[in-house]
C-alpha atoms as a PDB file:
ATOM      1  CA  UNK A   1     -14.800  99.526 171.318  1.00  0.00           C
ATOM      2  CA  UNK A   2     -12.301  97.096 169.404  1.00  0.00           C
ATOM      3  CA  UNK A   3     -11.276  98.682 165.862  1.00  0.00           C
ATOM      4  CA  UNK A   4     -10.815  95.370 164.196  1.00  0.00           C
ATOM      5  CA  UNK A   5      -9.099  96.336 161.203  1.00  0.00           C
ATOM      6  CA  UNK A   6      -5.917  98.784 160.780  1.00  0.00           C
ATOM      7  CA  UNK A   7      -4.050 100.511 157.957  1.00  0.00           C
ATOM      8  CA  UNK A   8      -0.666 101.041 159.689  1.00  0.00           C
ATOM      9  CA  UNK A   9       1.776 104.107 158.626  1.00  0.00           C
ATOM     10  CA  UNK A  10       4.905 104.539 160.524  1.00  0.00           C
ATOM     11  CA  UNK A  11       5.972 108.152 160.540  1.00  0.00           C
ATOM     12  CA  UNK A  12       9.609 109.272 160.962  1.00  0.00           C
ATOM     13  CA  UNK A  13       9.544 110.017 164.683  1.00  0.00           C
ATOM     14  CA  UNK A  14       5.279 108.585 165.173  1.00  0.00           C
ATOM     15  CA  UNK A  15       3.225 105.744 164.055  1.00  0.00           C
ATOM     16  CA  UNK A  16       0.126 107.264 162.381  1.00  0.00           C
ATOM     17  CA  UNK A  17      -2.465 104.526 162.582  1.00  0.00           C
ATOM     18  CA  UNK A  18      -5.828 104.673 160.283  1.00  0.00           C
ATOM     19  CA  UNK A  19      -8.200 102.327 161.931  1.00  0.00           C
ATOM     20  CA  UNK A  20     -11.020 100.624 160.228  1.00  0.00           C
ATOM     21  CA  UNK A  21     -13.982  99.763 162.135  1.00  0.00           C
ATOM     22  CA  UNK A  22     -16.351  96.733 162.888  1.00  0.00           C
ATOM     23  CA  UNK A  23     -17.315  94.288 165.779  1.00  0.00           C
ATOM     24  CA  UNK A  24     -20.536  94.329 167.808  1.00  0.00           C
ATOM     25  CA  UNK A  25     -21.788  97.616 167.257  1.00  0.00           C
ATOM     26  CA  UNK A  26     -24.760  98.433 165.769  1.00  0.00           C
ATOM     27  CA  UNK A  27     -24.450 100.190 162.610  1.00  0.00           C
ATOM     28  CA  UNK A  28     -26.160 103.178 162.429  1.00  0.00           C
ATOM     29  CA  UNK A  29     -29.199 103.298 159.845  1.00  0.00           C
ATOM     30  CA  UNK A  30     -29.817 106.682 158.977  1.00  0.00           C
ATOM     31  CA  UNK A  31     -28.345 108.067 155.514  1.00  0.00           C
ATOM     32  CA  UNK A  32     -29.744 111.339 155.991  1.00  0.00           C
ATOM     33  CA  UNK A  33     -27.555 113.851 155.854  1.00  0.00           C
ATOM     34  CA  UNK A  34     -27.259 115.919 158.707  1.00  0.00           C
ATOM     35  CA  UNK A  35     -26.229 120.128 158.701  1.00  0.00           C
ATOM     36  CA  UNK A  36     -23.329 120.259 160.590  1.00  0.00           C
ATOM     37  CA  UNK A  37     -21.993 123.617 160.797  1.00  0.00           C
ATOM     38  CA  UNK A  38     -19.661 125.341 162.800  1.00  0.00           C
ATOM     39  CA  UNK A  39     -20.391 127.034 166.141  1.00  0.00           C
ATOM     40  CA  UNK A  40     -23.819 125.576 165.893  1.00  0.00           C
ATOM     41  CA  UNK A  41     -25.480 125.703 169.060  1.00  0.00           C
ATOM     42  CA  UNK A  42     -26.455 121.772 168.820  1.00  0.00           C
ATOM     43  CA  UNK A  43     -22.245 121.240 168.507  1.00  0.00           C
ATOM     44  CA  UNK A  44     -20.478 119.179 170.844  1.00  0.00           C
ATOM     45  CA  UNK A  45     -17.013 120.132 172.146  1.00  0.00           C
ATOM     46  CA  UNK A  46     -14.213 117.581 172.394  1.00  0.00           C
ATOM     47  CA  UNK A  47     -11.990 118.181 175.499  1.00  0.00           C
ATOM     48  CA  UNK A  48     -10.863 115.071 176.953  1.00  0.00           C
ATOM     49  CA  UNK A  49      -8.186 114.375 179.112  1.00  0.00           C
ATOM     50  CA  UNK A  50      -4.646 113.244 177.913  1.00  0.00           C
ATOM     51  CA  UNK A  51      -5.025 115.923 174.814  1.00  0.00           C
ATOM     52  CA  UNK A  52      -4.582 119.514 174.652  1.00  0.00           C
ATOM     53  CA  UNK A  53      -6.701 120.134 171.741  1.00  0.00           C
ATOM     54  CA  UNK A  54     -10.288 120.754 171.112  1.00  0.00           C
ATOM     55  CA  UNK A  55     -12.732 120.227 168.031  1.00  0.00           C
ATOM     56  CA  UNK A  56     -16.714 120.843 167.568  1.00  0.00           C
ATOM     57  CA  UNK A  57     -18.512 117.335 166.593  1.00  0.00           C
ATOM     58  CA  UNK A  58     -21.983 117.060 165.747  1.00  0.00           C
ATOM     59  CA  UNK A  59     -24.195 116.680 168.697  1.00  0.00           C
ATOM     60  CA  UNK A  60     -25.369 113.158 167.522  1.00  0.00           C
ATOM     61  CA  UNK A  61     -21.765 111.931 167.490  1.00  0.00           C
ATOM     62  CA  UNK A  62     -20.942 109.751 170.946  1.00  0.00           C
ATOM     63  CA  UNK A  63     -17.545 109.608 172.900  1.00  0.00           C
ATOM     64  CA  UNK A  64     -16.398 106.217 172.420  1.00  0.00           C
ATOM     65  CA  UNK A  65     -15.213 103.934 175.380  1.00  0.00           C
ATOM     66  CA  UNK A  66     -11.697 102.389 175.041  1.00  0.00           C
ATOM     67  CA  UNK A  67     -11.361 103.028 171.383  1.00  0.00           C
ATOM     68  CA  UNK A  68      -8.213 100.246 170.582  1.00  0.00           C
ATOM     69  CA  UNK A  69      -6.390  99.313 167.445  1.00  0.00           C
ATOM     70  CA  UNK A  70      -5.825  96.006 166.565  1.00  0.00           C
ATOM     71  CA  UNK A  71      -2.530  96.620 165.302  1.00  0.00           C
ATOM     72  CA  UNK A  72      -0.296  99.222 165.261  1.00  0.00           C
ATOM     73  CA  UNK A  73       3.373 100.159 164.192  1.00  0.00           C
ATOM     74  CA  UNK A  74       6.345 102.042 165.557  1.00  0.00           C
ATOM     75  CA  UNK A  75       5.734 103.994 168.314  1.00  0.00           C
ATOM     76  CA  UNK A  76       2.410 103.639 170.864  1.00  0.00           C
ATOM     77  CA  UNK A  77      -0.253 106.097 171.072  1.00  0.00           C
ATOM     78  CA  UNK A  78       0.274 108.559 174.389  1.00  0.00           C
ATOM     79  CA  UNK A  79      -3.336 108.570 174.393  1.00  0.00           C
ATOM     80  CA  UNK A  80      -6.556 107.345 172.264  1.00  0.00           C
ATOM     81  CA  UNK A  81     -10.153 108.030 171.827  1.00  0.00           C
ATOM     82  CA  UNK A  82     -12.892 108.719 169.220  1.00  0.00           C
ATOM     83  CA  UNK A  83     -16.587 110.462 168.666  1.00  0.00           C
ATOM     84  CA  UNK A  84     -18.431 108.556 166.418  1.00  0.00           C
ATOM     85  CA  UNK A  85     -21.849 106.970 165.604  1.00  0.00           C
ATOM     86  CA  UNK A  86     -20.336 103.628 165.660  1.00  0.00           C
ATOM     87  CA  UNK A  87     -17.182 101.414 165.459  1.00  0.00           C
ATOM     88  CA  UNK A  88     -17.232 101.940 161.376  1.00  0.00           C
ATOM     89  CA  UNK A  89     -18.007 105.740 161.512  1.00  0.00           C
ATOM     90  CA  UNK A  90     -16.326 107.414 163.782  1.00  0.00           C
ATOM     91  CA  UNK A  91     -13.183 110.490 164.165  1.00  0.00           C
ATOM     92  CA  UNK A  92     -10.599 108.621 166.045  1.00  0.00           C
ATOM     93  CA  UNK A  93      -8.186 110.653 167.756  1.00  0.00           C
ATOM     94  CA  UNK A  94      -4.607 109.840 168.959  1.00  0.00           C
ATOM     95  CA  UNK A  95      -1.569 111.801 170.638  1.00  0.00           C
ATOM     96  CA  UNK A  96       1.833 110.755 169.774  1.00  0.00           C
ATOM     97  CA  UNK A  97       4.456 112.185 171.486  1.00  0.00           C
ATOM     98  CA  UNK A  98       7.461 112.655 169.432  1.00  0.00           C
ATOM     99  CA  UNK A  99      11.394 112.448 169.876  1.00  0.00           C
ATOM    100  CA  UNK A 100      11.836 115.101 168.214  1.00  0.00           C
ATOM    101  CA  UNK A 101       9.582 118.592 166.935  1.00  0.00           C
ATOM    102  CA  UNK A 102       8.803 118.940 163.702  1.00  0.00           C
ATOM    103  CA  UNK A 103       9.192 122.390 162.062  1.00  0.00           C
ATOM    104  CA  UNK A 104       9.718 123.496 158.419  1.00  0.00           C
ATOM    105  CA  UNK A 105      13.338 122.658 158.178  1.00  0.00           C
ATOM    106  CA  UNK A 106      12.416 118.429 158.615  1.00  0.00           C
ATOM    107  CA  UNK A 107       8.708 118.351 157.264  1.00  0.00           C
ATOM    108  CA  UNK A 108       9.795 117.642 153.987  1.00  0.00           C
ATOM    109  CA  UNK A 109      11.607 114.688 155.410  1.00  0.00           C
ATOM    110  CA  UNK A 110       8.355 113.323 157.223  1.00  0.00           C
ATOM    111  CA  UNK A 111       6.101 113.688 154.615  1.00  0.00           C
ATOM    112  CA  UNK A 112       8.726 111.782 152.312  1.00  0.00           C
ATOM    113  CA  UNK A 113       8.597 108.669 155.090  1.00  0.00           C
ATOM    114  CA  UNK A 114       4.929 109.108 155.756  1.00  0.00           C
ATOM    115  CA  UNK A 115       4.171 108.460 152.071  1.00  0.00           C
ATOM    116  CA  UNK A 116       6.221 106.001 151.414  1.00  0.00           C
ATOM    117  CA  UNK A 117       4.687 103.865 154.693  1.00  0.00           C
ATOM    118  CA  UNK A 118       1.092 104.882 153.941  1.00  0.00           C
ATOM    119  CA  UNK A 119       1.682 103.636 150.006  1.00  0.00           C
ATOM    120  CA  UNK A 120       3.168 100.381 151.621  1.00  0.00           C
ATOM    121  CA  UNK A 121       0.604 100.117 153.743  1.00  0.00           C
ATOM    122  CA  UNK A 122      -1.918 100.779 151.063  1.00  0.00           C
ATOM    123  CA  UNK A 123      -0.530  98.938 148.581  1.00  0.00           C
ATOM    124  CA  UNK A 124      -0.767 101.320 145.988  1.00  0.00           C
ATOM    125  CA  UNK A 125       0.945 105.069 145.845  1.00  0.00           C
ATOM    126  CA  UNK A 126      -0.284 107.169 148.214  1.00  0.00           C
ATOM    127  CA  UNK A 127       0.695 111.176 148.630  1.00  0.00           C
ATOM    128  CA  UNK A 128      -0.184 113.106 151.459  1.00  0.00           C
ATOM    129  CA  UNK A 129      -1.567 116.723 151.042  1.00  0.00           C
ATOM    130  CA  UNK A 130       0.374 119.342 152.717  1.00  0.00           C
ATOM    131  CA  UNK A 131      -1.885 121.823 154.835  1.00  0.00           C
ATOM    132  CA  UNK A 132      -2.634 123.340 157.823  1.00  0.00           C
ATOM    133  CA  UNK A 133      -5.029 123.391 160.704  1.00  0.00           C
ATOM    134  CA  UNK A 134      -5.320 125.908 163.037  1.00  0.00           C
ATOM    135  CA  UNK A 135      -1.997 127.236 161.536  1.00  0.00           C
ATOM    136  CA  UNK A 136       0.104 123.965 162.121  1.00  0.00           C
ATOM    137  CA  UNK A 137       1.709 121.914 159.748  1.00  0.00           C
ATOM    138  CA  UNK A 138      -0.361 118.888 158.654  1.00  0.00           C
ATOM    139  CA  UNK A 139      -0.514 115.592 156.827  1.00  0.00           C
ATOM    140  CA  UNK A 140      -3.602 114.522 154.970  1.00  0.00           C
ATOM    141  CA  UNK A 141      -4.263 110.863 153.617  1.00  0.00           C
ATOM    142  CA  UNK A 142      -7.324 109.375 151.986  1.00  0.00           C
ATOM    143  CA  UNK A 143      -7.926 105.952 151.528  1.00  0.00           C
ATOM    144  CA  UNK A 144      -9.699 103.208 151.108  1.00  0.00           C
ATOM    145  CA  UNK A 145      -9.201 100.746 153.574  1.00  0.00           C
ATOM    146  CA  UNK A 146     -12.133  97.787 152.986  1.00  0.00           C
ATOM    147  CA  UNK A 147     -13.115  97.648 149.124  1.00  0.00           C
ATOM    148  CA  UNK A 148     -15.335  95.221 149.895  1.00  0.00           C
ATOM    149  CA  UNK A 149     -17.611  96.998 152.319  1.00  0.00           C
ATOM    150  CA  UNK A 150     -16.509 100.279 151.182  1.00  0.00           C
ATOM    151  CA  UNK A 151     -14.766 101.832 154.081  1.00  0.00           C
ATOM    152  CA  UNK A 152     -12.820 105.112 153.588  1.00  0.00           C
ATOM    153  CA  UNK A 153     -10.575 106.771 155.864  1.00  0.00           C
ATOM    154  CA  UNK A 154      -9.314 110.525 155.494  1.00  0.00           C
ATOM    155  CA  UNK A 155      -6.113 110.509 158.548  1.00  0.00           C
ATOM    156  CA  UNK A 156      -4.764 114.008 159.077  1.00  0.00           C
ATOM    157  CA  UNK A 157      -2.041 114.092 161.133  1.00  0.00           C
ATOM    158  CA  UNK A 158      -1.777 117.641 162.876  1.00  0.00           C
ATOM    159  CA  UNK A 159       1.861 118.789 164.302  1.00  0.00           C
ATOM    160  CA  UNK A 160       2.383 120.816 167.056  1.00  0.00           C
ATOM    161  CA  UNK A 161       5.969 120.737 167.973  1.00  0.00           C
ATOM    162  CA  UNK A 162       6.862 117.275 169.418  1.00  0.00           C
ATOM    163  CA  UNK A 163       3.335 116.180 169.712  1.00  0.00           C
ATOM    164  CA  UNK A 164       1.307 114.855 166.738  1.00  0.00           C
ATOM    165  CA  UNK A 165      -2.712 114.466 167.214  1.00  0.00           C
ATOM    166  CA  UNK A 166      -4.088 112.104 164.500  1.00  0.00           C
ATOM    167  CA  UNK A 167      -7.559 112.611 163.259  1.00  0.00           C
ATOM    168  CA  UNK A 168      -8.612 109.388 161.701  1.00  0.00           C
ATOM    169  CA  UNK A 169     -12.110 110.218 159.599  1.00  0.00           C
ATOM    170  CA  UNK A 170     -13.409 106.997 158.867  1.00  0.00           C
ATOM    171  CA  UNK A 171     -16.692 106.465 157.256  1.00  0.00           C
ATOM    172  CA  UNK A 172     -19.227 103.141 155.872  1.00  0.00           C
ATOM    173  CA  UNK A 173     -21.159 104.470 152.311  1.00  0.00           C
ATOM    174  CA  UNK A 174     -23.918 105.109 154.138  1.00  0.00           C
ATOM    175  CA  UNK A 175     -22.590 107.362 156.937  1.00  0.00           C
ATOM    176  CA  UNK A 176     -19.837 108.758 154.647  1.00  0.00           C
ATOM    177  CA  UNK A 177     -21.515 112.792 153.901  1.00  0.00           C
ATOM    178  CA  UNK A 178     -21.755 112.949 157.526  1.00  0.00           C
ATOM    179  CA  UNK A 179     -18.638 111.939 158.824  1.00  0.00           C
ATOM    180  CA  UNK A 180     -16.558 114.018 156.285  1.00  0.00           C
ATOM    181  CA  UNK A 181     -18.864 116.929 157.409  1.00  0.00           C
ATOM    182  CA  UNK A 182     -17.899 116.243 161.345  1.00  0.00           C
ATOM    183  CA  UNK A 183     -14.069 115.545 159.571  1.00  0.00           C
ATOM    184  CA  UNK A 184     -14.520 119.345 158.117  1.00  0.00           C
ATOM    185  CA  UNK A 185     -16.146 120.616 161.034  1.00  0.00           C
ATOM    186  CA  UNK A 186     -13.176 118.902 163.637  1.00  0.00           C
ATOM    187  CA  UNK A 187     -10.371 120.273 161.493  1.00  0.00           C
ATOM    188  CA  UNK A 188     -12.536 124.122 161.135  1.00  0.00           C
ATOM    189  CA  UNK A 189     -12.624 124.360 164.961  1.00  0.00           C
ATOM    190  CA  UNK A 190      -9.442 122.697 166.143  1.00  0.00           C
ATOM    191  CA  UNK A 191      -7.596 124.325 168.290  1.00  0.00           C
ATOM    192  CA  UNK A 192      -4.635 123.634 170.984  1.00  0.00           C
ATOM    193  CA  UNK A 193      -4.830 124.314 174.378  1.00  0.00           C
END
């Protein structure tokens, strides 16, 4: 699956890249919202190789094949792949692994970069939220990537020493309750390995 259109943030030591997706799928029709609730029985579990983390998804969600960005800046991905319903609503995940390991002592430094690349990028001001997940440090963006067809992204970029995972949340109007539910749901369970 080709992401066809990017919002690219360079981060001090990691690119964080918030896809925006189109191309040949088949969107998916249904606005009904769906309960998605953690440790649900009907949960998927993503585990995939080339990532030591792991997240429920809703059990409707698919693994997407070969998951690709059509551009990206600074440094490549180690390793990229999503759960979605479709190439426009979808979590896209990717592993960066970093020169260096972020701790308190430097996060204020790569927040400071990683909102002045994501404004650029954005063209308009953009702050990231500090918080955590699963008792990491964390980055969290949301932004509108497509006016026109009203595509959102919410990237949270999760550090774990020198690796950073980046959850890319990216949602269509219709689709958008459910994939900020999975979004919730992913960043509730997450967990490294």
């Amino acid at each position: 699956m080709k992401l066809t259109r990017t919002l690219p943030a360079l981060l001090a030591a990691a690119a964080l890249v918030a896809g925006c997706g189109g191309g040949d799928e088949e969107e998916s029709s249904s606005s009904e919202p769906t309960d998605v609730q953690a440790g649900a029985e009907t949960n998927e579990t993503f585990s995939e190789e080339g990532f030591d983390i792991t997240f429920e998804y809703p059990e409707e969600f698919e693994v997407l094949e070969d998951v690709q960005f059509s551009r990206s800046a600074g440094v490549e991905a180690g390793a990229t792949t999503g759960v979605g319903l479709d190439g426009t609503n979808l979590l896209a995940v990717q592993r960066f692994d970093l020169n260096m390991e972020v701790s308190d002592q430097n996060f204020a430094t790569v927040k400071s970069e990683a909102d002045r690349v994501f404004s650029q990028a954005a063209g308009e001001q953009v702050t990231g939220e500090e918080i955590e997940v699963a008792g990491l440090p964390a980055l969290e963006y949301a932004v509108t990537v497509d006016e026109a067809e009203d595509i959102q992204t919410r990237a949270v970029a999760v550090f774990d020493g020198n690796t950073e995972y980046l959850l890319n949340c990216q949602s269509g109007a219709d689709q958008r309750e459910l994939i900020l539910a999975a979004c919730d749901l992913a960043l509730e369970t997450y967990e490294s390995q």
